[in-house]
Protein backbone atom coordinates (compact mmCIF):
# COMPACT_ATOMS: atom_id res chain seq x y z
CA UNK A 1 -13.97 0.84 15.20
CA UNK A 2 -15.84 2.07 12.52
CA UNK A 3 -16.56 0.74 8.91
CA UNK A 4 -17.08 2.13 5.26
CA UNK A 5 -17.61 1.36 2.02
CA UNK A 6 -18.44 2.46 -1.43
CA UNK A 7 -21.83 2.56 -3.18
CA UNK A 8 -21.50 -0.72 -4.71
CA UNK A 9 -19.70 -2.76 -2.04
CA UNK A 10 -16.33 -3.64 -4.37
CA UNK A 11 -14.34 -1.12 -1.82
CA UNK A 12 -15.28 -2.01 2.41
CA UNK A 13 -12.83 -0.96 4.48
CA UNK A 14 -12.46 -0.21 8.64
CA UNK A 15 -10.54 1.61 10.98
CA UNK A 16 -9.37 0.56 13.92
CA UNK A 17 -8.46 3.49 15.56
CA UNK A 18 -9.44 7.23 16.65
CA UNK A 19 -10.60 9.68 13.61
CA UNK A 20 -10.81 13.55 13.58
CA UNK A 21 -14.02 15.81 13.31
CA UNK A 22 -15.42 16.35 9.95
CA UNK A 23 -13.07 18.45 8.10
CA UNK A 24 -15.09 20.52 5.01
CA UNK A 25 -13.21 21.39 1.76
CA UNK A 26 -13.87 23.88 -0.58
CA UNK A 27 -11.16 23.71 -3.13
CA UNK A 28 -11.45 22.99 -6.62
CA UNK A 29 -9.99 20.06 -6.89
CA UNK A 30 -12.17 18.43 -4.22
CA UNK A 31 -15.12 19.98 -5.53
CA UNK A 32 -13.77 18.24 -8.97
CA UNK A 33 -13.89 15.33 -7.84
CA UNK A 34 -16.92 15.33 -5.56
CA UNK A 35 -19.09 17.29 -7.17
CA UNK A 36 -19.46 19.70 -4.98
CA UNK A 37 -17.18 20.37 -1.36
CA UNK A 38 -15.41 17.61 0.05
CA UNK A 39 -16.56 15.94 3.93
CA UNK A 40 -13.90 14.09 4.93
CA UNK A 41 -12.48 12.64 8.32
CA UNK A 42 -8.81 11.53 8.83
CA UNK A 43 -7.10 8.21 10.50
CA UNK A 44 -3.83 6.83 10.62
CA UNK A 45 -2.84 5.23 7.72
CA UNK A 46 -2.10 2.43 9.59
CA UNK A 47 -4.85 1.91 11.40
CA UNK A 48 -7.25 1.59 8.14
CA UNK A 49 -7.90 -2.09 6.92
CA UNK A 50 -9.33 -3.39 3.94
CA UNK A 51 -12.44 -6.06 4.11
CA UNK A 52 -12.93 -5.97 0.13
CA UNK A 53 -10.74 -3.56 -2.09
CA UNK A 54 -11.46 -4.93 -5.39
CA UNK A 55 -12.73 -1.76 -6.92
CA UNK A 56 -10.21 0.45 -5.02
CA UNK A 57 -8.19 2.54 -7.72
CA UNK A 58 -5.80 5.21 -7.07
CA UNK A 59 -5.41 8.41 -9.26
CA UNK A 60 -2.76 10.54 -9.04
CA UNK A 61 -4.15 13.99 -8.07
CA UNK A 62 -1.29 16.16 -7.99
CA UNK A 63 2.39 15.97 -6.98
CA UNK A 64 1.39 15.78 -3.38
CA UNK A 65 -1.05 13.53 -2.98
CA UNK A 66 -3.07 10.51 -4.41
CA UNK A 67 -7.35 10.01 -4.64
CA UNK A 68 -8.78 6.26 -4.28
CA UNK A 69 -12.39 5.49 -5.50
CA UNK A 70 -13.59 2.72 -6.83
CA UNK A 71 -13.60 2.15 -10.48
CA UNK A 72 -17.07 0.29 -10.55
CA UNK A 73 -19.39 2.92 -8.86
CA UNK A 74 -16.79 5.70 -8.97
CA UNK A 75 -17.11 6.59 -5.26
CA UNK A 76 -14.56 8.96 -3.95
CA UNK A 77 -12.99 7.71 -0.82
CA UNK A 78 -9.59 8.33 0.02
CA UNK A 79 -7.03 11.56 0.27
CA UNK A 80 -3.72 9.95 1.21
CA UNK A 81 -0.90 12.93 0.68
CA UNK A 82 2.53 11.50 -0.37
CA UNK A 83 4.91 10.34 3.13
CA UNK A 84 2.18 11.25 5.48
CA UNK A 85 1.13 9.45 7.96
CA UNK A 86 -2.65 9.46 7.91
CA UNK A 87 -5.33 9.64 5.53
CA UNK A 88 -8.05 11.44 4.75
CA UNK A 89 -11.72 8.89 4.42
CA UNK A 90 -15.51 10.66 3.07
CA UNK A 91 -17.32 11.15 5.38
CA UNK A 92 -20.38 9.88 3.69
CA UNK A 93 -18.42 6.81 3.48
CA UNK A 94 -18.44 6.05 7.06
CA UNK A 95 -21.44 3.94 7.58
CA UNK A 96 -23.41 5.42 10.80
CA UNK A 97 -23.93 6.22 13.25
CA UNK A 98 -20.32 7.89 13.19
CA UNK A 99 -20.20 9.92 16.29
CA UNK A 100 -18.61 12.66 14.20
CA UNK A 101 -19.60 16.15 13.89
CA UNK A 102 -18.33 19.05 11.29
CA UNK A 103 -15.76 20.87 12.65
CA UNK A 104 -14.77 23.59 10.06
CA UNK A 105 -14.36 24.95 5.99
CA UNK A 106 -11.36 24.90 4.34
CA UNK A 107 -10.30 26.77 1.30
CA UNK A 108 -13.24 28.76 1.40
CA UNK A 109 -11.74 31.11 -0.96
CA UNK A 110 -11.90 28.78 -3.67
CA UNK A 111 -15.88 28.04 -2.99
CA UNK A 112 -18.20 27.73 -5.97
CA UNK A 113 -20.08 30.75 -6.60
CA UNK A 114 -23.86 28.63 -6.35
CA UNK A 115 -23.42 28.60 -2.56
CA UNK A 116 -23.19 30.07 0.84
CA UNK A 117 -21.85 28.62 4.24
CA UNK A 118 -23.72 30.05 7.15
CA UNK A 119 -23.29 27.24 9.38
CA UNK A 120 -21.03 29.65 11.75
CA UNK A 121 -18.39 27.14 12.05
CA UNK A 122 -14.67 28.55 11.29
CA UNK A 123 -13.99 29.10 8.24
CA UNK A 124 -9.98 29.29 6.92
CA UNK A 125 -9.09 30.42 3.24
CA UNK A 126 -6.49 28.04 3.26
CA UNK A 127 -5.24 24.84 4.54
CA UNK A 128 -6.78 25.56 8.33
C-alpha cells in the first residue's frame, strides 16, 4: 500500500494495489499545469481510496481526460482519462519511501526550450 497527499492535507488518499514506474511527461499541457514536466505513476482506478478529499477538485482538461488538485493548496494530483481504467497519481505526491524509479520521457518533442534530459532513459516523442 502506499499513501499520498497534497501540500496542505485537505486531499490524502491510498492505493491499495500495484503502481507502474515513474512515467515523465513533457507536454504542454502537463508542463501547464505543473510548472514544469509532469512525474507521475499509474494505479487502478479502483484500487485508489480516499482518507480526506475535501479539497479534491476536478478540472476538465480536454475532451479526453480530467485533472484533480486541490483547490486550497492547488496541488496537482490526478490524470484520470475518460472510460479508462486506471489513473495517473504525482509522483511527488506519493509520500516515501515509494520504491519507484523513473522509467522514461514522454512527449519529448513538446519539451520547454530551458532544459535538457540526459538522464539516458528512453525517450518517445509521443505517447510511449
Amino acid at each position: 500500500m502506499h499513501k499520498g497527499s497534497c501540500l496542505c492535507g485537505d486531499v490524502r488518499f491510498r492505493i491499495d494495489g500495484p503502481m507502474r514506474s515513474i512515467t515523465a511527461c513533457h507536454c504542454r499541457q502537463c508542463r501547464k499545469q505543473s510548472g514544469h514536466l509532469w512525474a507521475v505513476t499509474s494505479a487502478a482506478k479502483d484500487d485508489l481510496r480516499f482518507d480526506c478529499d475535501d479539497g479534491l477538485t476536478w478540472y476538465r482538461a480536454s475532451t479526453a481526460a480530467r485533472r484533480g488538485f486541490c483547490n486550497r493548496c492547488g496541488s496537482t494530483l490526478f490524470w484520470k482519462p475518460d472510460g479508462e481504467p486506471r489513473i495517473c497519481i504525482t509522483a511527488a505526491s506519493l509520500d516515501e519511501p515509494t520504491g519507484l524509479r523513473l522509467e522514461k520521457h514522454v512527449f519529448v518533442a513538446d519539451k520547454g526550450d530551458y532544459y535538457d534530459i540526459d538522464d539516458g532513459l528512453p525517450q518517445h516523442d509521443a505517447d510511449g
